[in-house]
Protein backbone atom coordinates (compact mmCIF):
# COMPACT_ATOMS: atom_id res chain seq x y z
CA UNK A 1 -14.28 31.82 -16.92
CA UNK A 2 -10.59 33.18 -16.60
CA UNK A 3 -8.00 30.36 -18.02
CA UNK A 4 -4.37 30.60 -17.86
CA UNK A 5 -2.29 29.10 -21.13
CA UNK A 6 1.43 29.49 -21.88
CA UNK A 7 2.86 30.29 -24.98
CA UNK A 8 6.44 29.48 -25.51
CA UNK A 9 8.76 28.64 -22.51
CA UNK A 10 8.17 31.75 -20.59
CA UNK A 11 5.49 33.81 -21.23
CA UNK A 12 1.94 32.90 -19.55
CA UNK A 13 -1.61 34.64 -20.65
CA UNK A 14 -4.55 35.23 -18.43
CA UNK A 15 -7.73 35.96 -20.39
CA UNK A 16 -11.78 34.67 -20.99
CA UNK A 17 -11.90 30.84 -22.15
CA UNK A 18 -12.90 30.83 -25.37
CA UNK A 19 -12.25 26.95 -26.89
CA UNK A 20 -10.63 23.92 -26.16
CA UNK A 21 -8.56 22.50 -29.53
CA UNK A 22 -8.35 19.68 -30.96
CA UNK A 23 -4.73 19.18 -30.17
CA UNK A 24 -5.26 20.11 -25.97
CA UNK A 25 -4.29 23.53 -26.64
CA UNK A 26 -6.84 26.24 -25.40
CA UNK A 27 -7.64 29.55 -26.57
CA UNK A 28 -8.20 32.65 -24.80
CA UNK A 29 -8.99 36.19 -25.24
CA UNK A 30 -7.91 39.05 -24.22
CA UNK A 31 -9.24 42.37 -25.30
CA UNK A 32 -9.72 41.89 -28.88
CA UNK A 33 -7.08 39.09 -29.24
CA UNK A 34 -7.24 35.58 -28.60
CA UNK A 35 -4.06 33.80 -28.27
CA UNK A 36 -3.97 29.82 -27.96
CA UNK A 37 -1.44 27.67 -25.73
CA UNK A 38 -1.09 24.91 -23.79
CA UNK A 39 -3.13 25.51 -19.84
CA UNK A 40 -1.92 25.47 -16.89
């Protein structure tokens, strides 16, 4: 499933769910990276 997180004030990643964290943050991956921020 493609989630959408945003990291900082401005910048927004699309990627593959990968885990929901403890503190409501999400990650997501994206190629070989998986960056974690808050969804939208």
């Amino acid at each position: 499933m493609i989630r959408t997180i945003t990291i900082g004030a401005f910048i927004s990643v699309q990627g593959d769910y990968v885990q929901a964290l403890p503190n409501g943050m999400i990650a997501v991956k994206v190629g070989q990276t998986i960056y974690e921020g808050r969804p939208v």
